[in-house]
PDB file of N, CA and C in Angstrom:
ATOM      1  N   UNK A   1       0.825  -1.201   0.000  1.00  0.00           N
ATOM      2  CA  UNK A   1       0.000   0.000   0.000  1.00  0.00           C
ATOM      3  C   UNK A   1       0.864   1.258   0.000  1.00  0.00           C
ATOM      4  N   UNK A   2       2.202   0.852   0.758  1.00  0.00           N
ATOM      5  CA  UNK A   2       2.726   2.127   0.377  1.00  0.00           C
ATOM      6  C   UNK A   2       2.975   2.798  -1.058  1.00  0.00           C
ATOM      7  N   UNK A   3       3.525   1.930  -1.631  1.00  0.00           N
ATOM      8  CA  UNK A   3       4.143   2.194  -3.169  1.00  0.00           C
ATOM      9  C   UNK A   3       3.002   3.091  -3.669  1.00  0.00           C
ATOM     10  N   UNK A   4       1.735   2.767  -4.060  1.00  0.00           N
ATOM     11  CA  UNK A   4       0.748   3.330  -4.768  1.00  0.00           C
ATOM     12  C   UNK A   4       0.485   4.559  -4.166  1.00  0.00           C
ATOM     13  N   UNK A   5       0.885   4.804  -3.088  1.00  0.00           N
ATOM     14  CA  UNK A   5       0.531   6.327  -2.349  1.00  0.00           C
ATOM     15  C   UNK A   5       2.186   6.483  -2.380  1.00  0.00           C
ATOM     16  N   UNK A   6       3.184   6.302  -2.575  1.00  0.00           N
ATOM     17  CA  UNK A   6       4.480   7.230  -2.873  1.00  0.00           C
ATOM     18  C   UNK A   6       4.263   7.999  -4.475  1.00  0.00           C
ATOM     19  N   UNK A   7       3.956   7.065  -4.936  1.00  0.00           N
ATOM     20  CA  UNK A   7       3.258   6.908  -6.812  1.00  0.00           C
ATOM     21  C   UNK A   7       2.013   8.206  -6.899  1.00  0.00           C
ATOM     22  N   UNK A   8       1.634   8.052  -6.334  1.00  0.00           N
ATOM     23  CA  UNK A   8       0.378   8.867  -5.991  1.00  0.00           C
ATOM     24  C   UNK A   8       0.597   9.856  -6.010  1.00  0.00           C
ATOM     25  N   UNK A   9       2.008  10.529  -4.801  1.00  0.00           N
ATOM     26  CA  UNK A   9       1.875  11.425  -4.256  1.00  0.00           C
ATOM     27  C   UNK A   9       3.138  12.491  -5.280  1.00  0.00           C
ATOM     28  N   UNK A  10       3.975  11.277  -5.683  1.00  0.00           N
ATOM     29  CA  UNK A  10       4.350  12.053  -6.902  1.00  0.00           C
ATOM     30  C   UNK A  10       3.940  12.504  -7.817  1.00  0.00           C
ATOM     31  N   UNK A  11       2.912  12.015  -8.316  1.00  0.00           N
ATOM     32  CA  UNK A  11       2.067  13.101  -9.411  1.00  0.00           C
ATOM     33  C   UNK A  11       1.287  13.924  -9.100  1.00  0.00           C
ATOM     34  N   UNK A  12       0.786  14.067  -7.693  1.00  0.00           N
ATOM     35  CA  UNK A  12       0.327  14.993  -7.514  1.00  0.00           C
ATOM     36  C   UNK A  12       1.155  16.211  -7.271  1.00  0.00           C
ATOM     37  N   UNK A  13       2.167  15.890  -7.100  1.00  0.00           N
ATOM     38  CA  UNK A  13       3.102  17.121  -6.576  1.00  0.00           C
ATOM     39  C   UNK A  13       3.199  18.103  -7.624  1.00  0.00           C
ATOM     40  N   UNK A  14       3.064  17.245  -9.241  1.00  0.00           N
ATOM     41  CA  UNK A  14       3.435  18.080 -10.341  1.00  0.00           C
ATOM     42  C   UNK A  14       2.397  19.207 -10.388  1.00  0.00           C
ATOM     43  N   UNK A  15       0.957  18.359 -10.039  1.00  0.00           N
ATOM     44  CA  UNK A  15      -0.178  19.077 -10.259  1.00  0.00           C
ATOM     45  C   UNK A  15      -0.331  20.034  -8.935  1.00  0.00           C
ATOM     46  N   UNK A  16       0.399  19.625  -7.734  1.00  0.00           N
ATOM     47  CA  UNK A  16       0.220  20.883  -6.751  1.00  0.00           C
ATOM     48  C   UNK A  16       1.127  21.436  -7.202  1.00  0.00           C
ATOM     49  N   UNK A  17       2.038  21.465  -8.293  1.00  0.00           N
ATOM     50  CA  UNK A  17       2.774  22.840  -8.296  1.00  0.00           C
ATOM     51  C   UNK A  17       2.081  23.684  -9.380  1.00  0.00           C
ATOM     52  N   UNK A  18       1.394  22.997 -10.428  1.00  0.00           N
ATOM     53  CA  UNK A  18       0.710  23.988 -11.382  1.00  0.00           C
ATOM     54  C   UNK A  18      -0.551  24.812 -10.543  1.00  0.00           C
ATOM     55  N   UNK A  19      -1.491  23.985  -9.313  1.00  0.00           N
ATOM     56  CA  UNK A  19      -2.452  24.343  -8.981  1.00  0.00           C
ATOM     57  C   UNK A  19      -1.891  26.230  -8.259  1.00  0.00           C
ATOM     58  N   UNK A  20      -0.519  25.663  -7.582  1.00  0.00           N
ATOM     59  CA  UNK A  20       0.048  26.884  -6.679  1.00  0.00           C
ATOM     60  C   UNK A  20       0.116  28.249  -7.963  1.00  0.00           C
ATOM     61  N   UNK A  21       0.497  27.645  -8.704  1.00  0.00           N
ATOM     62  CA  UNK A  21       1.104  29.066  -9.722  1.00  0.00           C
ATOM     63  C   UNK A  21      -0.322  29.547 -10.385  1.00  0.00           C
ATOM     64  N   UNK A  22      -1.048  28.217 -10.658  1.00  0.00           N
ATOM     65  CA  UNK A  22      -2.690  29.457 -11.076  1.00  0.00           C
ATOM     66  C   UNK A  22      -3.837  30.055  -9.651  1.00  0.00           C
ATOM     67  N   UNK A  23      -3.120  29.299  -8.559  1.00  0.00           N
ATOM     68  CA  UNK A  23      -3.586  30.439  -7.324  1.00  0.00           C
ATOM     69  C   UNK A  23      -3.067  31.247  -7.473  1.00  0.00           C
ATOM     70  N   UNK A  24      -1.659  31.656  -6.808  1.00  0.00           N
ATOM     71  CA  UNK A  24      -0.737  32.221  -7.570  1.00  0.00           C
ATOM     72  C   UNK A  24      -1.125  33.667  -8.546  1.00  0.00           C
ATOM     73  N   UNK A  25      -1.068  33.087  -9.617  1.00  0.00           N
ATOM     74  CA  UNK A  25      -1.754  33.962 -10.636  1.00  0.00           C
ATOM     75  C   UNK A  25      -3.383  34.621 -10.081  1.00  0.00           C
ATOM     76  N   UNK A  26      -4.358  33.730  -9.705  1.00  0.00           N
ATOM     77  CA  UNK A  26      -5.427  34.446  -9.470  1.00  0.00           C
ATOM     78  C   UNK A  26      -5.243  35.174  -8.084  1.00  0.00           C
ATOM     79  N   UNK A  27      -4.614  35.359  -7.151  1.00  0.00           N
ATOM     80  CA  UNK A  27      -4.437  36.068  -5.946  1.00  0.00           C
ATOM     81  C   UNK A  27      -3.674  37.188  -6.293  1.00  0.00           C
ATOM     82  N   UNK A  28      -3.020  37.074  -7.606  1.00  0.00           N
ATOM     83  CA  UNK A  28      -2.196  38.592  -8.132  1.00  0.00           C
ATOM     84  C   UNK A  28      -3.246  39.318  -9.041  1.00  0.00           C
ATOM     85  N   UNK A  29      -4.360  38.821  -9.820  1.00  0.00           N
ATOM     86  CA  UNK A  29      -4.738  39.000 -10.434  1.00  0.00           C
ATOM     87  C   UNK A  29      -5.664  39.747  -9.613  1.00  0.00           C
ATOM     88  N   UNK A  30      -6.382  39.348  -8.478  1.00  0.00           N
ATOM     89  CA  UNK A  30      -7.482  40.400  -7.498  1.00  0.00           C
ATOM     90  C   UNK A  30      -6.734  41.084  -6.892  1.00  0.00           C
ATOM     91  N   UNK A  31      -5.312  41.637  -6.113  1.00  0.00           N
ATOM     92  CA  UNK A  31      -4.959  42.463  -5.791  1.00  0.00           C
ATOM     93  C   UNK A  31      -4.585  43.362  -6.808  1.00  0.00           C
ATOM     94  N   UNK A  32      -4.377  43.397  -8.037  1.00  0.00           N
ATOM     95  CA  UNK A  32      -4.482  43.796  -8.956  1.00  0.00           C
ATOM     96  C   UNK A  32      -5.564  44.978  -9.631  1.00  0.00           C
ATOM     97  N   UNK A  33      -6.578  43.725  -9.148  1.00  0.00           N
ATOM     98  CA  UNK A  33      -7.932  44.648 -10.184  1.00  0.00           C
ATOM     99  C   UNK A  33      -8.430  45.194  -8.358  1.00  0.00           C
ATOM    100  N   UNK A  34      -8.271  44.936  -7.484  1.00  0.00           N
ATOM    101  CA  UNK A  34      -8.651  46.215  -6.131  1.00  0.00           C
ATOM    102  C   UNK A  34      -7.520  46.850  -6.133  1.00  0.00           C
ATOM    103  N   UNK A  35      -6.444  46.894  -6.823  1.00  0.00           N
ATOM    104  CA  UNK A  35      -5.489  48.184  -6.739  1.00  0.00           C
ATOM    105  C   UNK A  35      -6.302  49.160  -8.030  1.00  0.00           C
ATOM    106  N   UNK A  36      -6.371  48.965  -8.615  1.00  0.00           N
ATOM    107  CA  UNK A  36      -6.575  49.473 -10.398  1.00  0.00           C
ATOM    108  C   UNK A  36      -8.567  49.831  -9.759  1.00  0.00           C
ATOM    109  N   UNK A  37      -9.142  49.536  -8.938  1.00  0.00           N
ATOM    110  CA  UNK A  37     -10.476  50.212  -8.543  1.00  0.00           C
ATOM    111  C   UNK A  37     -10.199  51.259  -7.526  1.00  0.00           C
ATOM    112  N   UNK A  38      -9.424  51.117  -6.481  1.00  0.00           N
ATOM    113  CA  UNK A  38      -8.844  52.195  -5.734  1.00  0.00           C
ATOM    114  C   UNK A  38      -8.022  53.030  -6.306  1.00  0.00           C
ATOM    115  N   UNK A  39      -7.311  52.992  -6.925  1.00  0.00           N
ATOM    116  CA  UNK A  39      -6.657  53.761  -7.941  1.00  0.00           C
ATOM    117  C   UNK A  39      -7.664  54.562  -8.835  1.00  0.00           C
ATOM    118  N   UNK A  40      -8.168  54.105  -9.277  1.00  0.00           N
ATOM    119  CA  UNK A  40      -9.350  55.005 -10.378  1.00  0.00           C
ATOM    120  C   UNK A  40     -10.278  55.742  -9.343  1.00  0.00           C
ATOM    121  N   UNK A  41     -10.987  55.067  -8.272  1.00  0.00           N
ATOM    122  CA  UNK A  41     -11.549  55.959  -7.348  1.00  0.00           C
ATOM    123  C   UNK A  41     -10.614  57.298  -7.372  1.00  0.00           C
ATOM    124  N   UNK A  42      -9.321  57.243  -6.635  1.00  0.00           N
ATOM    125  CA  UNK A  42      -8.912  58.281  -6.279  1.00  0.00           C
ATOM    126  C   UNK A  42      -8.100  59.351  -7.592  1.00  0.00           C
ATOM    127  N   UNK A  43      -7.764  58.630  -8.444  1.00  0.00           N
ATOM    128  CA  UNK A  43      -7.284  59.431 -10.057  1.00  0.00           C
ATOM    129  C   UNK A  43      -8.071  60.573 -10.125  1.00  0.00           C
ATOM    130  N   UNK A  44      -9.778  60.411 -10.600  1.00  0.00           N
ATOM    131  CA  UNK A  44     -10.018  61.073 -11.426  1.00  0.00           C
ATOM    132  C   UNK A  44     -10.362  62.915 -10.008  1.00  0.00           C
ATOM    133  N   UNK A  45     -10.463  62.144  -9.055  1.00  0.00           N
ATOM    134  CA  UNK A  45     -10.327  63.429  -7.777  1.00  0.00           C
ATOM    135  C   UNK A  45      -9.242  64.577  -8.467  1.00  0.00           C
ATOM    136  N   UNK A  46      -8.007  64.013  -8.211  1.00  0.00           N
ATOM    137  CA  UNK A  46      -6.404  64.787  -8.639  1.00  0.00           C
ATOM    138  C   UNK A  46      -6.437  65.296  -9.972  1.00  0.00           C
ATOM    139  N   UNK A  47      -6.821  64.368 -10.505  1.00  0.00           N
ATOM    140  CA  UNK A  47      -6.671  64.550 -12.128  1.00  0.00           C
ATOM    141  C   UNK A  47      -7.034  65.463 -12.449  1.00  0.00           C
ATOM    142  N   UNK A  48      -8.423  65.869 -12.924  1.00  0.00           N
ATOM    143  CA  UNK A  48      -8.885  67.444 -12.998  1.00  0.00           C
ATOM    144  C   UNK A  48      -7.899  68.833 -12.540  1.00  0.00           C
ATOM    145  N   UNK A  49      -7.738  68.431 -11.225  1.00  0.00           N
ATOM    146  CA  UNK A  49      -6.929  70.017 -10.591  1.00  0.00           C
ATOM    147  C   UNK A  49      -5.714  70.181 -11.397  1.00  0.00           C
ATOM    148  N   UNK A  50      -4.639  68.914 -11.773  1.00  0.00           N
ATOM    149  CA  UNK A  50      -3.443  69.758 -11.630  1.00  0.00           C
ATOM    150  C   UNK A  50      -3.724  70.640 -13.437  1.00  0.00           C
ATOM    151  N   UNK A  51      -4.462  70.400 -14.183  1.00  0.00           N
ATOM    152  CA  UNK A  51      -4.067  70.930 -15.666  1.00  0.00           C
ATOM    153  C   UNK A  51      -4.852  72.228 -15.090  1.00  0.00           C
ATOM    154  N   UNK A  52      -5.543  72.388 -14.106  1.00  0.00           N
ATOM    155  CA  UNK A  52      -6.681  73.794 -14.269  1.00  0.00           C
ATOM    156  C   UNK A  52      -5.528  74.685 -13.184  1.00  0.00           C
ATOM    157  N   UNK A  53      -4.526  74.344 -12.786  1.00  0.00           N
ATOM    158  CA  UNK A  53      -4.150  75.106 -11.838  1.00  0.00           C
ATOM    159  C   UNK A  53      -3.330  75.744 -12.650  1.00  0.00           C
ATOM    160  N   UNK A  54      -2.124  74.893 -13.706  1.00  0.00           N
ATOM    161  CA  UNK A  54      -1.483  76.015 -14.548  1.00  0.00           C
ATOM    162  C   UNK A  54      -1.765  77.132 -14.788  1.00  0.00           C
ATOM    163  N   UNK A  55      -3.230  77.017 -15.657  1.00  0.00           N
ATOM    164  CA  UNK A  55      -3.445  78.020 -16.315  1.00  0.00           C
ATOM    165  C   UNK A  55      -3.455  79.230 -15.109  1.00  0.00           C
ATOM    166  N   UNK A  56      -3.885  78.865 -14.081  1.00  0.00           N
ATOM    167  CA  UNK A  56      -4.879  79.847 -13.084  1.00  0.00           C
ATOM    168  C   UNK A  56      -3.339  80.671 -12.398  1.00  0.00           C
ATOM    169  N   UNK A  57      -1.934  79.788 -12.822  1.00  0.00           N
ATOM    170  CA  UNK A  57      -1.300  80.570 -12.899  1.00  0.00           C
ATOM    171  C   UNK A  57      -0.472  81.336 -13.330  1.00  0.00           C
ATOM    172  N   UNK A  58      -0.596  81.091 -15.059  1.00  0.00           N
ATOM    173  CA  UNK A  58      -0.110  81.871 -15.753  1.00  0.00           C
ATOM    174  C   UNK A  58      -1.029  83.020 -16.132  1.00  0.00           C
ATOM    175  N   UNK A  59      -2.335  82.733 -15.656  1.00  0.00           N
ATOM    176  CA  UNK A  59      -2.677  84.267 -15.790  1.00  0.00           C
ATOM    177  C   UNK A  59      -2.509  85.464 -14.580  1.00  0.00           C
TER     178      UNK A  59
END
């Protein structure tokens, strides 16, 4: 009984290493898209002011 669970546990290892890298990938992928929603929340605040302030002081 051992053999078939050493056997076993070697192929799974291949597949726990692909499973890790597409967690992996999807746990980068949501800190990602909640950086890139907090980010856009706060962009378009800033964004507007700095081009209107030039002008306001070159005149």
């Amino acid at each position: 009984m051992y053999a078939p669970v050493e056997r076993g546990n070697a192929g799974s290892e291949e597949k726990r290493g692909i499973a890790d890298w597409i967690r992996y990938g999807l746990t980068a992928l949501l800190i990602a898209v909640i950086a890139l929603i907090l980010w856009s929340q706060l962009s378009p605040r800033g964004a507007p002011a700095p081009p209107e302030q030039p002008p306001i002081e070159e005149r």
